[in-house]
Protein backbone atom coordinates (compact mmCIF):
# COMPACT_ATOMS: atom_id res chain seq x y z
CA UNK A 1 253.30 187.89 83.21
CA UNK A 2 252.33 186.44 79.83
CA UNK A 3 249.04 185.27 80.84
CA UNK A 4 248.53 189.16 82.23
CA UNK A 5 249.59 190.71 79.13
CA UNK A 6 247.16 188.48 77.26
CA UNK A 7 244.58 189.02 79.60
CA UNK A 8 245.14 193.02 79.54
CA UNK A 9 244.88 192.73 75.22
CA UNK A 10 242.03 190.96 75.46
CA UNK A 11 240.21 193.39 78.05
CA UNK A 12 241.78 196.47 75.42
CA UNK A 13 240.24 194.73 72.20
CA UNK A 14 236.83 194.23 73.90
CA UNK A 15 236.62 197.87 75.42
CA UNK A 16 237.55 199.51 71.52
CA UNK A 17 234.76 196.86 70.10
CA UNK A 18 232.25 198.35 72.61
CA UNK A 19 233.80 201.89 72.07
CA UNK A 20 233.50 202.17 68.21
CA UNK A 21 229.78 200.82 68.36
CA UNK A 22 228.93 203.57 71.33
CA UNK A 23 230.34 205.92 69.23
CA UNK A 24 228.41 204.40 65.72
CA UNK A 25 225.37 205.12 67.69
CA UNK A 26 225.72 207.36 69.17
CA UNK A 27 226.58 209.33 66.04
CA UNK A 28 224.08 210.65 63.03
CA UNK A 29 222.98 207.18 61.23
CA UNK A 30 224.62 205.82 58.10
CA UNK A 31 223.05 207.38 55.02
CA UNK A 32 220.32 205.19 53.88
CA UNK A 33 220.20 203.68 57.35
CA UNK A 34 218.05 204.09 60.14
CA UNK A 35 218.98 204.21 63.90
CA UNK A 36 217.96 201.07 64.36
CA UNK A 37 220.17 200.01 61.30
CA UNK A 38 223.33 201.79 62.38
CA UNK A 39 222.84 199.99 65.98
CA UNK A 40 222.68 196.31 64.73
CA UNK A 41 225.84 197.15 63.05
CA UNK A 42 227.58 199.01 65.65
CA UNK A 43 226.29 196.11 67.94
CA UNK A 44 227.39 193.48 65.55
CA UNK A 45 231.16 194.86 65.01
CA UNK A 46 231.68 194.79 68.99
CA UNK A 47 230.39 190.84 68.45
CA UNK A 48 232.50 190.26 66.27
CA UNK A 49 235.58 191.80 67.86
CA UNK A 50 234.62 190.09 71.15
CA UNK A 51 234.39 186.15 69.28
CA UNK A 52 238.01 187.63 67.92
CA UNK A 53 239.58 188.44 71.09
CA UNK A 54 238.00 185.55 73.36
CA UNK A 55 236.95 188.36 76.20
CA UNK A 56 234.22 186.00 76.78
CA UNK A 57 232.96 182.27 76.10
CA UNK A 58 231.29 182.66 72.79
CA UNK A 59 227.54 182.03 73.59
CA UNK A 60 227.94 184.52 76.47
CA UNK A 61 229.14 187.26 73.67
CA UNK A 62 225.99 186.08 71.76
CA UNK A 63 223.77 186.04 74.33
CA UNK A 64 224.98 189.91 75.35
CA UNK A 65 224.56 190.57 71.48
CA UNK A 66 221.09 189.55 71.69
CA UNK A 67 220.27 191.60 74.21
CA UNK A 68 221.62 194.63 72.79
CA UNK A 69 219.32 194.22 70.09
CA UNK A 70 216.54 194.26 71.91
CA UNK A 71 217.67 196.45 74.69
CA UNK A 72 219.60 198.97 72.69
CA UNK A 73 218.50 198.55 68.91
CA UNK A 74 214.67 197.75 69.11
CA UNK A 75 214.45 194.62 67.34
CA UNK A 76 211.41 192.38 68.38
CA UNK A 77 212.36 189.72 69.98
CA UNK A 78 210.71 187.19 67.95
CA UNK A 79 213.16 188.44 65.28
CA UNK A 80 216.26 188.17 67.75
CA UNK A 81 215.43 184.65 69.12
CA UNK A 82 213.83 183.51 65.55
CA UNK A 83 215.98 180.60 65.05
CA UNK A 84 214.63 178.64 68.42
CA UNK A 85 211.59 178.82 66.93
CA UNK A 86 212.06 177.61 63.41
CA UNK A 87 213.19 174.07 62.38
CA UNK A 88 216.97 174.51 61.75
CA UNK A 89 217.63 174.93 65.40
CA UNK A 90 215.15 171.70 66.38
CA UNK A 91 216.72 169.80 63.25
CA UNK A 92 220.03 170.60 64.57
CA UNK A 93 218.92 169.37 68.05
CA UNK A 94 217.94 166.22 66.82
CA UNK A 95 221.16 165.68 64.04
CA UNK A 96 223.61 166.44 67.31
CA UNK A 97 221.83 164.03 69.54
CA UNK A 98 222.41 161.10 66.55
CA UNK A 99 225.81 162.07 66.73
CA UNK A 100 225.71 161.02 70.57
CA UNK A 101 223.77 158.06 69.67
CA UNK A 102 225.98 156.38 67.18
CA UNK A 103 229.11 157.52 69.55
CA UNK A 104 227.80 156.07 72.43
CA UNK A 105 226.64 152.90 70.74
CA UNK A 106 229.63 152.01 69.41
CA UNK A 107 228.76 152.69 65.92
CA UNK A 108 230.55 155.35 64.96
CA UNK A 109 233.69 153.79 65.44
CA UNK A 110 232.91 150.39 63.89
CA UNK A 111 232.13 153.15 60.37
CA UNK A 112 235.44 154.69 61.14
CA UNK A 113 237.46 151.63 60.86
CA UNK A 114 234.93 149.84 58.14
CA UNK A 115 236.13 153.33 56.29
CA UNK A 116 239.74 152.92 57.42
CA UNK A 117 240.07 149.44 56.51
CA UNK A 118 238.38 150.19 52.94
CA UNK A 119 240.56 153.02 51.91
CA UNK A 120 245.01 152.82 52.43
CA UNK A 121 245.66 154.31 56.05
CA UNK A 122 247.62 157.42 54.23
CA UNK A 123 246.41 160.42 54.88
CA UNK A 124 246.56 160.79 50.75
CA UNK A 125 243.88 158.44 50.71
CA UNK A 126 241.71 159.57 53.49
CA UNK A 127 241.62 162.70 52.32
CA UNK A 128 239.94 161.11 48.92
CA UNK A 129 237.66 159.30 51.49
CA UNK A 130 235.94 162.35 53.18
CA UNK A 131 235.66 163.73 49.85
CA UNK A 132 234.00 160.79 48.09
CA UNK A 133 231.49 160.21 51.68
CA UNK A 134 230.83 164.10 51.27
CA UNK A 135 230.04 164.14 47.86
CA UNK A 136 228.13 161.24 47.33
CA UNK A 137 226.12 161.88 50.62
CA UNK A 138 225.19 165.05 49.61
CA UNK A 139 222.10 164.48 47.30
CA UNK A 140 220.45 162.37 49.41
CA UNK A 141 220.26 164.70 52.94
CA UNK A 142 218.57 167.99 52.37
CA UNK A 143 220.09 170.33 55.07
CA UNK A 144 224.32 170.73 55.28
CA UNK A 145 224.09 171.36 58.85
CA UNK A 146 222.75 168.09 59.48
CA UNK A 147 225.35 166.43 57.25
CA UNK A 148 227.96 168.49 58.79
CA UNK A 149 226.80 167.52 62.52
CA UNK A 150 226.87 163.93 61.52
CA UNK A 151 230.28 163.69 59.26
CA UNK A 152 232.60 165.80 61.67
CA UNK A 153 232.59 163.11 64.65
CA UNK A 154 233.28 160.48 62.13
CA UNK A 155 236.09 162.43 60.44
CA UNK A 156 237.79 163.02 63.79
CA UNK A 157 237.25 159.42 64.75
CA UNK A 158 239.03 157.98 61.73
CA UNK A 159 241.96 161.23 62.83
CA UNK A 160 241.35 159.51 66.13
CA UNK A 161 242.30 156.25 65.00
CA UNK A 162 244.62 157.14 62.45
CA UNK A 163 246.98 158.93 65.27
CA UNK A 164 246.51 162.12 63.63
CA UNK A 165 247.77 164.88 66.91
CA UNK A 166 243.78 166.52 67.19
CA UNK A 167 244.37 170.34 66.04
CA UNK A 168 247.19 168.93 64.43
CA UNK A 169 248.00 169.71 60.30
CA UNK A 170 246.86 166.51 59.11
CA UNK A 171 243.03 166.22 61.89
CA UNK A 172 242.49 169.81 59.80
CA UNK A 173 243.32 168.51 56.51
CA UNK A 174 240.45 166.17 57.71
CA UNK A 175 238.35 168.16 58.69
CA UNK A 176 238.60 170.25 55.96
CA UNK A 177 238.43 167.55 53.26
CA UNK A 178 235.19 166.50 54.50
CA UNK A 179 233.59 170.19 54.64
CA UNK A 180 234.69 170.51 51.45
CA UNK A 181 232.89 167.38 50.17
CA UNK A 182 229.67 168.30 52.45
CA UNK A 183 229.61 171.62 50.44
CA UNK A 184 230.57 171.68 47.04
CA UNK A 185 228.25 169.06 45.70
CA UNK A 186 225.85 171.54 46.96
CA UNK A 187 225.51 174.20 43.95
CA UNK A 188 225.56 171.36 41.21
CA UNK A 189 222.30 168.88 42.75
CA UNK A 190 219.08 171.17 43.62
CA UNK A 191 218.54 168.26 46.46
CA UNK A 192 221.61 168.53 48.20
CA UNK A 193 220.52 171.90 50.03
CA UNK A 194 217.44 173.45 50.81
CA UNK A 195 219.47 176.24 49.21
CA UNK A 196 219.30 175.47 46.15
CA UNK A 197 215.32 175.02 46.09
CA UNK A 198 215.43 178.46 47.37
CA UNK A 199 217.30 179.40 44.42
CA UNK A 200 215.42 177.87 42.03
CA UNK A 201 212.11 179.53 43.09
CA UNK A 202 213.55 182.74 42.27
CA UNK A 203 214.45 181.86 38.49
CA UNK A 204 211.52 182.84 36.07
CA UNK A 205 209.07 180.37 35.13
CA UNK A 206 210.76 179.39 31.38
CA UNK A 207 214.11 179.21 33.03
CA UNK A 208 212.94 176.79 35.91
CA UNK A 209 211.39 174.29 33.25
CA UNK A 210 214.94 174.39 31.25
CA UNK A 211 216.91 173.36 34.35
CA UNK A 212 214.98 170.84 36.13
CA UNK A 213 217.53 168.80 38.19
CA UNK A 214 219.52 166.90 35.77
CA UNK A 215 220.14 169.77 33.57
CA UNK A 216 221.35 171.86 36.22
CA UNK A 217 223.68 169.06 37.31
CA UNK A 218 225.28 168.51 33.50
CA UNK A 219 225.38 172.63 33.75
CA UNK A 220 227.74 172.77 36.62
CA UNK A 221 229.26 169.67 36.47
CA UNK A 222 232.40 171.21 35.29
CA UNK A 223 232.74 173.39 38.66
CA UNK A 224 232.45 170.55 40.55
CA UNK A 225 234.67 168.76 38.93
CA UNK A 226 237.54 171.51 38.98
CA UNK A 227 236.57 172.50 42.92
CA UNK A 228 237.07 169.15 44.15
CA UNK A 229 240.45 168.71 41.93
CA UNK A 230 242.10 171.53 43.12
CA UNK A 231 240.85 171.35 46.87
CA UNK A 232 241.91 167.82 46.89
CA UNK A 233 245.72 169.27 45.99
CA UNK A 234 245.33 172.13 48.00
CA UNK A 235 244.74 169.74 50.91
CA UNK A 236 247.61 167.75 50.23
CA UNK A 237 249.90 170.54 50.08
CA UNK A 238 249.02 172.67 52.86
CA UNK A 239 248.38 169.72 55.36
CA UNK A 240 249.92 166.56 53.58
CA UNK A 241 253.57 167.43 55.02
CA UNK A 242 255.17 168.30 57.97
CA UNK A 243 253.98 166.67 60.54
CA UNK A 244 254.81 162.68 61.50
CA UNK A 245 252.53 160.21 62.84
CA UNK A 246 251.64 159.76 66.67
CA UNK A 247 249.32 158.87 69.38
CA UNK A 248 245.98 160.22 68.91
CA UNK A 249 245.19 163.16 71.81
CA UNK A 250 242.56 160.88 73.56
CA UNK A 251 242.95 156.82 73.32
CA UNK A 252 240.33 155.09 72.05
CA UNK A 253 239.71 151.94 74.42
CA UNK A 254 242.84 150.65 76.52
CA UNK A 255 245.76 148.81 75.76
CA UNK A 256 245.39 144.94 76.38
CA UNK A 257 241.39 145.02 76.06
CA UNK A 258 239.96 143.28 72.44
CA UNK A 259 240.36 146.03 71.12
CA UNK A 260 243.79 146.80 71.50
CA UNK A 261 245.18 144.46 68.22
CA UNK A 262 242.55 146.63 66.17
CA UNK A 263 244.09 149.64 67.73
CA UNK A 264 247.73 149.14 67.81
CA UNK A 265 247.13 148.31 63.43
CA UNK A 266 245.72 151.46 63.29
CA UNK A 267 248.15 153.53 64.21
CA UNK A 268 248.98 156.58 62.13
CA UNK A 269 251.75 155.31 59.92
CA UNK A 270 251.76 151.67 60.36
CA UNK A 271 252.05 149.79 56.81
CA UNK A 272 248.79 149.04 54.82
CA UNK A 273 249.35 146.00 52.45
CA UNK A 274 247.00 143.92 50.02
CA UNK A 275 244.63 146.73 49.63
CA UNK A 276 244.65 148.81 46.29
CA UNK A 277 247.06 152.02 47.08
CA UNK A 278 246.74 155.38 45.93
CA UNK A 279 249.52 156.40 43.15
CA UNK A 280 251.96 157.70 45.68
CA UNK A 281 251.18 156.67 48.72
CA UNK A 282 254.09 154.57 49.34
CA UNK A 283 255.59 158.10 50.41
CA UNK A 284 253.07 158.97 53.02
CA UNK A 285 253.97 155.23 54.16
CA UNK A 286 257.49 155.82 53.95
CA UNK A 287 257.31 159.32 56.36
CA UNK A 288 255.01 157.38 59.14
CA UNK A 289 256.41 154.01 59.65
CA UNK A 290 259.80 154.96 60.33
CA UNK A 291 260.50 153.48 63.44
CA UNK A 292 257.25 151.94 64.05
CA UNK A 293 256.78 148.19 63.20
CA UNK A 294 253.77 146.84 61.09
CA UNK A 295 250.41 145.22 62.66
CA UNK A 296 247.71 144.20 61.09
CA UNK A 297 246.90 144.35 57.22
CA UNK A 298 247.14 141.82 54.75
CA UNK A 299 250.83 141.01 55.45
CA UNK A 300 252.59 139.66 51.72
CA UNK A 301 254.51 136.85 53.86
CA UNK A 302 251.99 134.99 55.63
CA UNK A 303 248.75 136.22 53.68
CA UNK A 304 246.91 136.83 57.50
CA UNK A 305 243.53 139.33 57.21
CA UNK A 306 243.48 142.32 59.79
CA UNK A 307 241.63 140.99 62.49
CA UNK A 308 238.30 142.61 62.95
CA UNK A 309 238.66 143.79 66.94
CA UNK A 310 234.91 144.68 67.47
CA UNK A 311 233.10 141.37 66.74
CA UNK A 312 229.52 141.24 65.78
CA UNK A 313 227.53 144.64 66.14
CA UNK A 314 225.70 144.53 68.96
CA UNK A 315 222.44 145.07 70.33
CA UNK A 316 223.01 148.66 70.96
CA UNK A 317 224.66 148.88 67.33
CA UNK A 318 222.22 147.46 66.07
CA UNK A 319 219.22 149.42 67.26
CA UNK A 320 221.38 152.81 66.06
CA UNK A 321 222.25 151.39 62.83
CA UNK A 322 218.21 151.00 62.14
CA UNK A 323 217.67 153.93 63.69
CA UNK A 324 219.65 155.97 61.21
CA UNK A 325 219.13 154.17 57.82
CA UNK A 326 215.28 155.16 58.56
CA UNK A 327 216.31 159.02 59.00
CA UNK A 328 218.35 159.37 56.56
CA UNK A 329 215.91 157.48 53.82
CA UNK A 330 213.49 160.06 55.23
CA UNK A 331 215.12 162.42 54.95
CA UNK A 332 216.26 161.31 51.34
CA UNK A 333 212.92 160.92 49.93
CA UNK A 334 211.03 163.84 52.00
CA UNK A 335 209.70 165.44 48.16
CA UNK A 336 207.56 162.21 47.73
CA UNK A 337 206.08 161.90 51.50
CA UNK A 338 206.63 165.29 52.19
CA UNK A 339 207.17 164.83 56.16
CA UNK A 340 209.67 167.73 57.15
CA UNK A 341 213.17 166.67 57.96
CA UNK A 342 212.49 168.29 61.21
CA UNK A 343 209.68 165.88 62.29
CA UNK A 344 211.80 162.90 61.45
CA UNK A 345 214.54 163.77 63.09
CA UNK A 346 212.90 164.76 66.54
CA UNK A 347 211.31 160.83 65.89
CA UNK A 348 214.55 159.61 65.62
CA UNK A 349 215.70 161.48 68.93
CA UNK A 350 212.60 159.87 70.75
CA UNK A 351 213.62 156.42 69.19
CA UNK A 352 216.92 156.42 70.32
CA UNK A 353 215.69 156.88 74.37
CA UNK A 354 212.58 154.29 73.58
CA UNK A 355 215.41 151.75 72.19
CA UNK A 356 217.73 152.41 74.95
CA UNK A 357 220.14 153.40 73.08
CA UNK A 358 221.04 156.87 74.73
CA UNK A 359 219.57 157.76 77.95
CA UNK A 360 218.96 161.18 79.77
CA UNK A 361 222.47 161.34 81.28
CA UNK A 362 224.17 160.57 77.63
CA UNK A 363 221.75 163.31 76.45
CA UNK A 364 222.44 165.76 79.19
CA UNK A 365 226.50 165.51 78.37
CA UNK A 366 226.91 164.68 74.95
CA UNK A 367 224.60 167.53 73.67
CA UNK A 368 226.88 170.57 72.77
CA UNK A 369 224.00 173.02 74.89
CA UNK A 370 226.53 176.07 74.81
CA UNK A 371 226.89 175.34 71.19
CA UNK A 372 223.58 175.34 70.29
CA UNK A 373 223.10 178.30 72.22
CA UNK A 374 225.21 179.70 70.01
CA UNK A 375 224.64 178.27 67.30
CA UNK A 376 220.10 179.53 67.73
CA UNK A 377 221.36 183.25 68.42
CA UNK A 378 224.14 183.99 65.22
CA UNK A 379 221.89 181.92 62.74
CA UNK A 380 219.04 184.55 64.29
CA UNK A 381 221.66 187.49 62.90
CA UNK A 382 219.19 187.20 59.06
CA UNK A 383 215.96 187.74 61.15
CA UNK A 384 217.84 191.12 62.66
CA UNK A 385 219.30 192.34 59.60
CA UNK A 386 216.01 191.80 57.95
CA UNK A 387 213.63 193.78 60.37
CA UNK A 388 216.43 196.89 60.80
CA UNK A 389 216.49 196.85 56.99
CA UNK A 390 220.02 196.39 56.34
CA UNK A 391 219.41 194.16 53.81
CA UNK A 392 217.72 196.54 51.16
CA UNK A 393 220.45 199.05 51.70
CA UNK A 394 223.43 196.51 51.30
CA UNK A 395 221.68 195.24 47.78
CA UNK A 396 220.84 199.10 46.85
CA UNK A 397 224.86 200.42 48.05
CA UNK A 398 226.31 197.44 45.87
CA UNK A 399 223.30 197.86 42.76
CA UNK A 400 225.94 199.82 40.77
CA UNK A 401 228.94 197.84 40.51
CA UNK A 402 226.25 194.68 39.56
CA UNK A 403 225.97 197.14 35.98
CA UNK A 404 229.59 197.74 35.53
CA UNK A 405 229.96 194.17 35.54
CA UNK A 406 228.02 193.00 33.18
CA UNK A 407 229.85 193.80 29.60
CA UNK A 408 232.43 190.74 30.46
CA UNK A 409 231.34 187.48 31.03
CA UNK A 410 234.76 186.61 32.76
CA UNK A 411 234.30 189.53 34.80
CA UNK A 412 230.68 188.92 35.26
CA UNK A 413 230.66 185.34 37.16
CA UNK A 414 234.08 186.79 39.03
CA UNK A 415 231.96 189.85 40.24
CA UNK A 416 229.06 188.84 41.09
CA UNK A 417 231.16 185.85 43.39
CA UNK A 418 233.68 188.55 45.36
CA UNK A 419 230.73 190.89 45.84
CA UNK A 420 228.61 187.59 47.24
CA UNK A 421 231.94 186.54 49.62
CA UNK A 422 232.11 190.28 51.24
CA UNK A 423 228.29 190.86 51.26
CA UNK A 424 227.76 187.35 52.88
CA UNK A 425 229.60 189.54 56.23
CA UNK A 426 225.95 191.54 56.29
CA UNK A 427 223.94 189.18 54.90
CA UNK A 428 224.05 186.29 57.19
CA UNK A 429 221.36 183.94 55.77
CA UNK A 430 222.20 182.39 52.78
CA UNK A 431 218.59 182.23 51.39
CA UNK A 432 217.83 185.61 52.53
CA UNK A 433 220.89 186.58 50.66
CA UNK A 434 220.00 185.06 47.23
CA UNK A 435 216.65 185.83 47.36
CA UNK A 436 217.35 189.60 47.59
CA UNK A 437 220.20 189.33 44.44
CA UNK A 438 217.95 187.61 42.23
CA UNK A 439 215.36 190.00 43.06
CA UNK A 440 218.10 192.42 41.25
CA UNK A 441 219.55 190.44 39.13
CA UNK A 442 216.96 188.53 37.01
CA UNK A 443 215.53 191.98 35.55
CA UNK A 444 219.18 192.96 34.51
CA UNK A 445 220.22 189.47 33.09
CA UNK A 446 217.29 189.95 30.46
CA UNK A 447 218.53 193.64 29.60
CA UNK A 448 222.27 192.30 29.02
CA UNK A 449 221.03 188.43 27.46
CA UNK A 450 222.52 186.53 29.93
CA UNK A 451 220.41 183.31 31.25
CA UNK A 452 219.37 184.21 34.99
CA UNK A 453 220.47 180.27 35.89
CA UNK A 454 224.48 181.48 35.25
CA UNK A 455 224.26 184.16 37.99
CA UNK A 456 222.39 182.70 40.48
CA UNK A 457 225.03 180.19 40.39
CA UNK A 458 227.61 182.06 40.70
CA UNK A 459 226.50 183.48 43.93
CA UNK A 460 225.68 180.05 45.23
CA UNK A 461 228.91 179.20 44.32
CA UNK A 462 230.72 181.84 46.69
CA UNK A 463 228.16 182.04 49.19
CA UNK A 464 229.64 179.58 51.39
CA UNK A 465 231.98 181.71 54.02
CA UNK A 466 233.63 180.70 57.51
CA UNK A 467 235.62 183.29 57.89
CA UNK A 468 233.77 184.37 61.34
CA UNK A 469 231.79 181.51 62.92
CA UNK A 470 228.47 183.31 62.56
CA UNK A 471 228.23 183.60 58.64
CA UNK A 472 227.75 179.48 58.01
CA UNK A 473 225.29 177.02 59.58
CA UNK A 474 227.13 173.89 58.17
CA UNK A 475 230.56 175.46 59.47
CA UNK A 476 229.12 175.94 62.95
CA UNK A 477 227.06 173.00 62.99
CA UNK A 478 230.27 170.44 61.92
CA UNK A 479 232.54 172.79 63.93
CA UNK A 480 230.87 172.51 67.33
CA UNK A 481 229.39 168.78 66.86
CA UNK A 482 233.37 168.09 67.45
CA UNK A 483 233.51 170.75 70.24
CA UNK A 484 235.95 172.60 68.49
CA UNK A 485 238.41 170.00 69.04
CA UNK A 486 239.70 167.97 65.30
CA UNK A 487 240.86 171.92 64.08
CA UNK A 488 241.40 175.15 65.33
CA UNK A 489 238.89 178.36 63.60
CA UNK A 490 242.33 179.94 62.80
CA UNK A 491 243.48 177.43 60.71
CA UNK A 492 240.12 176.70 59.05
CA UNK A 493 239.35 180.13 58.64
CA UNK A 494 242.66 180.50 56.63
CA UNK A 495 241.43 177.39 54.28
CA UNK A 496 238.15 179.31 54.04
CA UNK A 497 239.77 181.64 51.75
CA UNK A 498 241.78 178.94 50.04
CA UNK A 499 238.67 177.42 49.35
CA UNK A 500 236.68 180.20 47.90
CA UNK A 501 239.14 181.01 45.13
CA UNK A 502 238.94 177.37 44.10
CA UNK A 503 235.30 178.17 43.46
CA UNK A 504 236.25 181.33 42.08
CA UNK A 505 238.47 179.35 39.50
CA UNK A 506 235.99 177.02 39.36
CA UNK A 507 233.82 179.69 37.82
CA UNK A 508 236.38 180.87 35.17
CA UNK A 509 236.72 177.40 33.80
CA UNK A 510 233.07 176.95 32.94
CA UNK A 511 232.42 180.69 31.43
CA UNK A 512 233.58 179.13 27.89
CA UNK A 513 231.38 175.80 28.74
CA UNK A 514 228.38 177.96 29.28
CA UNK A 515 228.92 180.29 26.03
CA UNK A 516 229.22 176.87 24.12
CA UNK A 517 225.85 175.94 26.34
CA UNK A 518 224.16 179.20 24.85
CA UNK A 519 224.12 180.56 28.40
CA UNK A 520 226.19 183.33 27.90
């Protein structure tokens, strides 16, 4: 009777979404808005109450939202299937099949213990871990998707190994912890996102040459700084407690095999000794190992070393391991050879079948093709919005309040980030998105003396937004190279705000840094 009462909701919530955008355009359009305007929205609400209610698997709701666009709204359908054609999808194609490689090889779990064994198995300290791989990883790979398609199977592998219940509080502390490292190094190193280049075109000429890429860094060091603090709390609080250590959903390897002395020391909980400890974690210690014996470690009695478990990398490990040093150097240094990260990823892809190390089964499974599916047709949602022309009349509704703004500096960077976070609903492409505010704003910081470089920043600070699935390409990329299964949207979506009024704080701490700066 449950499952029918569910079922019946479900079926209710989906007939209103498809109700209120009949009647949306059916209706007069939207002052300012075209028919074709009004329909992508109408269209787009009954989306978005369908991904809500689960009436359908979510790239069937896509694919029916696509159509609608075409069908119903007019849109070209170059502009509705845009993404398949550009590199994000193909660079995505190629960053989720490296995922499968270094799973399949082996690889990935030899880094997850390496990273396990080099950091106290608290969840205190692997928190710091994620952060620290996320942050320092950042300059050196252009796209967050990619980084977020690569880091999510190894932060549910150390979960994995760690014990940590998958969908459980601590996985989506996790999970979290290492989106949060992906992303906020982001606004503070130009080279950490094709984002920020974006943004930087869009500054005037005498404002680029002040913040070439190490000014900009000392400029909004302080947010990062600040961000990362208070996240890193904020994790430990929300997902740090409650919930003791067990048996991982899935076992890795089974018991009695050489891997099962490596295994049984991982456990979530077990004691960690002769490594350097974080300040407290003898409490995280103290909550897991009650009842569960010590293995493994550096024991302070007999002076034994964990035993390694996995040998010598093989072959197969091997062959991966090359295989993505090479990318990711590539993709590192792709300002001096200028060879798109798109190409080299696609070479990796072919590498990895001429090497042997995947092969056309692996790649038929271990592919997420519904999530890519997905994934080509909401990241096509800027392409849409663009040709209906909802994007001029979003930046022309809001143009106003931009003014009001502008007297307070506190008020200013707080504005222009709250405007960015509801905006960013519309606005699904984050370049499209700045591009069209510092088309605005750059005229207007002149007219009130404020340095261009201090607002764009402030947007790119908030622009980030996971609220619904659609409105983030790392988000879905690191969400769905997991399958969905290390944390549930819910939970992450609730973080999502926790995590944009860090950056909002973030903000208020550096308005006196950048008066002092001459910014202001």
């Amino acid at each position: 009777m449950k499952e029918e009462a569910k079922r019946g909701i479900k079926l209710g919530c989906a007939a209103a979404g498809a109700l209120v955008a009949a009647l949306l355009i059916a209706t007069c359009p939207i002052p300012g808005l075209s028919y074709q305007a009004t329909a992508v929205l109408g269209i787009l609400i009954m989306a978005i109450v369908w991904w809500i209610t689960g009436v359908l698997p979510e790239f069937v709701t896509a694919v029916v939202m696509a159509v609608l666009f075409v069908v119903v709204a007019g849109i070209s359908v170059g502009a509705t299937f845009s993404t398949f054609a550009s590199s994000t999808w193909w660079l995505l194609l190629s960053a989720f099949t490296l995922g499968v490689g270094m799973k399949t090889s082996g690889l990935m779990r030899r880094i997850a213990l390496a990273i396990v064994r080099k950091f106290p198995r608290t969840f205190r300290c692997q928190v710091i871990a994620q952060l620290v791989t996320g942050t320092v990883l950042g300059p050196l790979i252009p796209s967050l998707a990619v980084k977020g398609a690569m880091l999510a199977p190894l932060a549910m592998s150390i979960g994995d190994e760690l014990g940590y219940e998958r969908q459980g509080k601590r996985a989506t502390g996790l999970f979290a912890a290492m989106l949060v490292g992906i992303r906020t190094v982001a606004p503070t190193i130009v080279s950490a996102s094709v984002t920020g280049y974006a943004l930087m075109a869009t500054l005037p000429a005498d404002v680029q040459e002040q913040f070439n890429m190490a000014s900009w860094f000392v400029a909004a060091l302080p947010w990062l700084v600040v961000v990362l603090a208070l996240n890193y709390f904020l994790i430990m609080g929300m997902y740090g407690r409650g919930e003791k250590a067990g048996s991982s959903s899935e076992a890795v390897g089974a018991p009695g095999n050489a891997q099962s002395l490596e295994q049984s020391s991982l456990r979530c909980g077990t004691r960690f000794v002769g490594v350097a400890k974080c300040a407290d974690s003898k409490q995280d210690e103290a909550e897991s190992s009650a009842g569960e014996p010590s293995h493994g470690g550096t024991d302070s009695n007999d002076n034994q070393s964990i035993p390694d478990g996995l040998g010598p990398l093989s072959a197969v490990e091997k062959r991966m391991l090359a295989i993505i040093l090479v990318t990711v150097v590539l993709w590192a240094t792709e300002p001096f050879h200028h060879i798109s990260a798109m190409a080299v990823g696609l070479a990796a892809l072919v590498f990895m079948f001429v090497l042997k190390v995947i092969d056309v089964p692996a790649f038929k499974s271990g592919v997420n093709w519904t999530s890519l599916l997905f994934i080509g047709i909401a990241l096509g949602l800027g392409s849409v919005f663009a040709e209906a022309g909802l994007n001029d009349w979003v930046m022309q509704t809001c143009g106003p309040a931009f003014q009001a703004l502008a007297g307070n500096p506190y008020l200013l960077v707080l504005g222009i980030g709250v405007i960015t976070v509801v905006l960013r609903f519309l606005i699904v492409s984050e370049v499209a998105y700045l591009n069209l505010l510092m088309a605005f704003l750059v005229p207007m910081a002149a007219s009130v003396g404020v340095n261009p470089w201090v607002l764009g920043f402030s947007a790119y600070a908030l622009v980030i937004a996971w609220f619904a699935k659609y409105q983030s390409p790392i988000y879905l990329a690191a969400f769905y190279a997991v399958d969905g299964k290390m944390a549930k949207h819910s939970e992450l979506a609730k973080y999502c705000g926790v995590y944009l009024a860090t950056c909002l704080a973030g903000l208020v701490v550096c308005v006196p840094y950048w008066q002092w700066m001459g910014l202001l």
